[in-house]
Structures are given as C-alpha cells and as structure tokens.
Protein backbone atom coordinates (compact mmCIF):
# COMPACT_ATOMS: atom_id res chain seq x y z
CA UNK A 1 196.35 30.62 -325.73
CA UNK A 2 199.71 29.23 -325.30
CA UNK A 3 200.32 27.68 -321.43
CA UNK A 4 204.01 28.82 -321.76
CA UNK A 5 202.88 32.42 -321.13
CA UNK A 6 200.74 31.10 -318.32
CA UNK A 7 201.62 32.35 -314.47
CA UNK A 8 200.59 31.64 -310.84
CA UNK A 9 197.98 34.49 -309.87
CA UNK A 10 196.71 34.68 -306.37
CA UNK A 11 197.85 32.03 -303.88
CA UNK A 12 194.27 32.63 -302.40
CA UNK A 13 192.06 33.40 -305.41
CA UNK A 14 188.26 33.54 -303.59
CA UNK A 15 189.46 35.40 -300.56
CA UNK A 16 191.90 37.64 -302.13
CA UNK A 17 190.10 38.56 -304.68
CA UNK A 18 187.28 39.95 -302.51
CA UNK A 19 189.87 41.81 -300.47
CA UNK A 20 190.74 43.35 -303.80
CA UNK A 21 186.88 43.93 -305.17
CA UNK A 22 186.17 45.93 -301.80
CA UNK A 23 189.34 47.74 -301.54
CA UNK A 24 188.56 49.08 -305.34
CA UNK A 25 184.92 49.85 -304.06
CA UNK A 26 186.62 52.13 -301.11
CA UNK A 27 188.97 53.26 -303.10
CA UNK A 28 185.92 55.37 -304.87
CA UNK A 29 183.57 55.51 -302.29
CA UNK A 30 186.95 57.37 -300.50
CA UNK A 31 188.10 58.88 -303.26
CA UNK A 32 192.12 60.02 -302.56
CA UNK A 33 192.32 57.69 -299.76
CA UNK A 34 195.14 55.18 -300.39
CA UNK A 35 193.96 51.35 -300.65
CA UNK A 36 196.03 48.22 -300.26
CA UNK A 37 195.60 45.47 -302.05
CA UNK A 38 196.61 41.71 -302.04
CA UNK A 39 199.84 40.85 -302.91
CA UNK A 40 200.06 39.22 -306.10
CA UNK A 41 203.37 38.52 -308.55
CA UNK A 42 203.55 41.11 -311.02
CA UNK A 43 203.16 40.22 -314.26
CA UNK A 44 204.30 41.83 -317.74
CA UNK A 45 204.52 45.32 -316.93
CA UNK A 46 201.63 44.89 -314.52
CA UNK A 47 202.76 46.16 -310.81
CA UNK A 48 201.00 43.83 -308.21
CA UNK A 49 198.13 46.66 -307.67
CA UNK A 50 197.10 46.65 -311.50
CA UNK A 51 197.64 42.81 -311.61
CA UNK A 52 195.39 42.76 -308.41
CA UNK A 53 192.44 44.82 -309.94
CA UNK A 54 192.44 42.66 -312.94
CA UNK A 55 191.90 39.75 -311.23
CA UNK A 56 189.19 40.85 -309.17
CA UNK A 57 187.42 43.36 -311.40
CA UNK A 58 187.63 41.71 -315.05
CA UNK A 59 185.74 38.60 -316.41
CA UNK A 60 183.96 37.17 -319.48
CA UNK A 61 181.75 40.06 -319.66
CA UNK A 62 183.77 42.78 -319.38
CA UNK A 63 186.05 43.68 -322.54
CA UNK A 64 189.44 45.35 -321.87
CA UNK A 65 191.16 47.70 -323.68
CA UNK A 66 195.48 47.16 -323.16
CA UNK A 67 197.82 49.94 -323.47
CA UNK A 68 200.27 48.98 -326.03
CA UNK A 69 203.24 49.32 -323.41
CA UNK A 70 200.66 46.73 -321.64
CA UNK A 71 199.36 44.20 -325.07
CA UNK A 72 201.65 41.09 -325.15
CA UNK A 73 200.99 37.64 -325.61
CA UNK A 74 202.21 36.85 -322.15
CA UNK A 75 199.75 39.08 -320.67
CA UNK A 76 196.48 38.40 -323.09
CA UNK A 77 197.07 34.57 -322.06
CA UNK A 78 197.16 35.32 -318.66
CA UNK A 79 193.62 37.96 -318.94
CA UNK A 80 192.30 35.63 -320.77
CA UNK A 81 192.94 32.26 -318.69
CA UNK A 82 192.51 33.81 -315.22
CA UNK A 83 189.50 36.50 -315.94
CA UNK A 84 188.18 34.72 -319.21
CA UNK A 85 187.88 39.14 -320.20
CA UNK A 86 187.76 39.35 -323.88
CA UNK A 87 190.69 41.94 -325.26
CA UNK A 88 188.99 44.30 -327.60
CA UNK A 89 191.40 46.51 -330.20
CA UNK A 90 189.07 49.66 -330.28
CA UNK A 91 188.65 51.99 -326.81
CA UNK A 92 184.89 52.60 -328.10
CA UNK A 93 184.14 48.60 -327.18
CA UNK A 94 185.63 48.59 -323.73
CA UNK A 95 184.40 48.25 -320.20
CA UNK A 96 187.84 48.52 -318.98
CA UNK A 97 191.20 50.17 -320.19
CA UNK A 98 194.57 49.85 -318.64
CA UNK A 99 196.86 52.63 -319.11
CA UNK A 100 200.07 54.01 -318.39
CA UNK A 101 200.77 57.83 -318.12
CA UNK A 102 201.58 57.71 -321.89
CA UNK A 103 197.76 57.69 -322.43
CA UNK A 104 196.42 60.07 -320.26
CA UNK A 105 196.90 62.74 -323.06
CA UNK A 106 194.14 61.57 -324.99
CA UNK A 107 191.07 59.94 -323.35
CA UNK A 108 188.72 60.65 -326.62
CA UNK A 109 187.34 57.13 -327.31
CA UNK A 110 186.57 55.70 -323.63
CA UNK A 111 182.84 55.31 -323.51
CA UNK A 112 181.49 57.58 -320.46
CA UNK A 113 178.17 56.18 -320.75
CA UNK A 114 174.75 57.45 -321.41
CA UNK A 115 172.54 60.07 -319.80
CA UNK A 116 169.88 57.00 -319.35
CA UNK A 117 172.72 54.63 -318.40
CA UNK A 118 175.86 55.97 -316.69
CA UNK A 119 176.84 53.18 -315.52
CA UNK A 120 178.01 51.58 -318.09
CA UNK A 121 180.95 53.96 -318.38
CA UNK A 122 184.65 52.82 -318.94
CA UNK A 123 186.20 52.43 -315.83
CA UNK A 124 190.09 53.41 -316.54
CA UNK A 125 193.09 51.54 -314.44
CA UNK A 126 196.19 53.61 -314.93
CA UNK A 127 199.32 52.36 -313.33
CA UNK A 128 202.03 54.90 -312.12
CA UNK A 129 205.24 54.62 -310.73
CA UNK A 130 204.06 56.21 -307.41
CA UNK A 131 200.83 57.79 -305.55
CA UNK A 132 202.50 61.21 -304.77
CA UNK A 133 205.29 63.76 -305.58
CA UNK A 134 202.95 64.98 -308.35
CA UNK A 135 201.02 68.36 -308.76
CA UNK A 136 198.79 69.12 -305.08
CA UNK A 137 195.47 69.12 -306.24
CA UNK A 138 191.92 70.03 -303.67
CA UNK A 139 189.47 67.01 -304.21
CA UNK A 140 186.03 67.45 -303.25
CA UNK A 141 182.73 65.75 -303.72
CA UNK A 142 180.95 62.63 -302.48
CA UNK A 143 182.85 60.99 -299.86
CA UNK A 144 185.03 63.47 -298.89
CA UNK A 145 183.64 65.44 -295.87
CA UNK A 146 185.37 68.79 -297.03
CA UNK A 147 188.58 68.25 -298.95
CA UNK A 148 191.01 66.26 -299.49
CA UNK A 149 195.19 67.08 -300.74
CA UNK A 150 196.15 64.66 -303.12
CA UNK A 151 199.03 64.73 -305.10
CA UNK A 152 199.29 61.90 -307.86
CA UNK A 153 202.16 62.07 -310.43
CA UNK A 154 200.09 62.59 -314.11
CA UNK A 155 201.34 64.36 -316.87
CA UNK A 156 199.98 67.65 -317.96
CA UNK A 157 196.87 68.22 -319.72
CA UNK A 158 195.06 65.45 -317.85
CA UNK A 159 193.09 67.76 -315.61
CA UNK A 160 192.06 69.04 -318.51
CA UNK A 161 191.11 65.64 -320.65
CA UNK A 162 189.30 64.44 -317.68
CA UNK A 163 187.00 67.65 -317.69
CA UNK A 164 186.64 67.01 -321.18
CA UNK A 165 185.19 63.27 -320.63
CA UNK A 166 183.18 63.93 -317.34
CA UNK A 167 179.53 65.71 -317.91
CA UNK A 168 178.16 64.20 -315.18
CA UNK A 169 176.35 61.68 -314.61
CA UNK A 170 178.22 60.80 -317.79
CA UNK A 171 182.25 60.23 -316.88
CA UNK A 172 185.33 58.44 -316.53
CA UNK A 173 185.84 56.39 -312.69
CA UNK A 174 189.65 55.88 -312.43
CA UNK A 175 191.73 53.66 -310.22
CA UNK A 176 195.49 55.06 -310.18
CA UNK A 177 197.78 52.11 -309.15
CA UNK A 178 201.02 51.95 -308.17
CA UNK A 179 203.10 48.88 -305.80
CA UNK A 180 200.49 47.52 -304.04
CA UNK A 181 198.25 50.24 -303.91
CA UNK A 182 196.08 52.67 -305.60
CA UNK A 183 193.73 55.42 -305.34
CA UNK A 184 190.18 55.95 -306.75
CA UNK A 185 188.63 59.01 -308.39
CA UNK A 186 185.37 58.49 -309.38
CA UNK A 187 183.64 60.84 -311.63
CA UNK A 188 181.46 62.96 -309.07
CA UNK A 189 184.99 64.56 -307.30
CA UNK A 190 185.62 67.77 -308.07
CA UNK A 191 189.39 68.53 -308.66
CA UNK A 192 191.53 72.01 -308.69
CA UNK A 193 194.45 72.74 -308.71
CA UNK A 194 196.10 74.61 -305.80
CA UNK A 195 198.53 77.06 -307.96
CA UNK A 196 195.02 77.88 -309.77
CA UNK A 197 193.81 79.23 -306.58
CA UNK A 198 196.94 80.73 -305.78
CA UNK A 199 196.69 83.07 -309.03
C-alpha cells in the first residue's frame, strides 16, 4: 500500500462513523426515505455518501467487490488503510459491491444468501448522480405504512434484474447514494412501476 495514495477520511472518525452506521440502518428500516450522512472529502470517484458508507460499513471481515469505474490504486489504499476490507476480484466472494449505474444491468454473481442464512447476502452500494428525476415507482413493504413515490434515476432493465436476484428471504439490500445522501431498499419492498398500473 503506497502512503502517496493515502487521504484524510473523517475529521471525527468514532462519532461520524456511527452517524453514518445508523443513518444506513434507517435508510432500510425506511426504505425511500432520504438519509444524510456525514460529510466526508470525496475520494476517487467516490461522492461523500459512498465514501461515507465505506467507512462506516466495511472492515477486515467484509470483502468488497469495486466497480471498475471505482478499482484504482488510490482508492484500494485508502479501503484498505481506513476499513482494513479485503478487495476481492470475483462478485461470488463479496459481502459488499460498489457500483455505478453501468452495473445495474447485470447483477448475476452477487451472492443473495441462503434459504438457512439470508443474511449473509451482498449488500450493493450504487452511487448515482442524483436521488430523483428517474422513473416514479410505488414502494411498499416493511416500513412503509402504505406506500411510498420514489423516483431514483436507474437505467432500464433493473426492475427487472432485481426481481431476478430477490426470492425472498434470499435478496439483494441496496443503498443508492448520491452527494451526501442516499436511500435504502432492502429486499422485503415491493416495487411497481406507476406506467405499469396505468396500462
């Protein structure tokens, strides 16, 4: 690990890190509801809110898959120096991915987990350049009392990967990042599109 590459993370790493760990745990227990995390210095390629979930989510025992947009030395040394998370090259080994919308068109690979252990699913991190102005979509499920409009900018034929991936309790939990913010959608919500209805 070379310390050119390395960079300042949080200016507060205990307490802003646990602002970070519990705003990713509302973001899914609220799934739709826009979280804000910590500010931290973005780092290559990684907006503040991706940067931010690394640091609080990732460590020695949980391997991460990188995006190639995402895999560069400058940001393995810093995964690897503040998180100690091993980088794995295959999507089968990972506990985490982080992705771009380049990805989302092919999730075959992320481990959803195990009818006996669910749990130890991929969780996906997939940084956008916003957390509207996409398709309106009618989320439902576990905490959401009855729906819930959210309308996040993905590419087409997600909707229909994720459905692919998600046999529940088997899945995919994603965090969708974007500035300082992001969204969760955990497995259990239920997602349709509103022009479906409409036809």
């Amino acid at each position: 690990m070379g310390s050119k590459f390395l960079l300042p993370a949080f200016d507060n790493p205990a307490l802003s890190s646990q602002l970070s760990f519990r705003a990713a745990l509302r973001a899914l227990a609220e799934p739709g509801l826009i979280q804000t995390l910590p500010a931290v210095q973005p780092i290559a390629g990684l907006a503040s809110a991706t940067y931010a979930l690394c640091l609080s989510l990732l460590d020695a025992n949980t391997p991460v898959w990188l995006a190639p947009v995402f895999d560069s030395p400058v940001l393995r040394s810093n995964l690897g120096f503040h998180c100690g998370c091993p980088i794995v090259e295959n999507r089968e080994e990972a506990l985490f991915a982080i992705l771009d919308t380049r990805e989302l068109g092919d999730l075959v690979g992320f481990d959803g987990g195990s009818e006996r252990y669910p749990d130890q699913s991929c969780s996906l991190i997939v940084q956008l350049d916003a957390l509207d102005s996409g398709e309106c979509m009618r989320w439902q499920g576990p905490g959401i009392e009855i729906e819930r409009l959210v309308s996040l900018p993905l590419p087409p034929g997600f909707w229909a990967q994720r459905e692919r991936r998600n046999q529940f309790p088997r899945g995919l939990d994603i965090f969708f990042s974007a500035g300082e913010s992001l969204v969760g959608l955990p497995r259990s919500t239920r997602c349709k599109a509103l022009a479906q209805e409409a036809s």
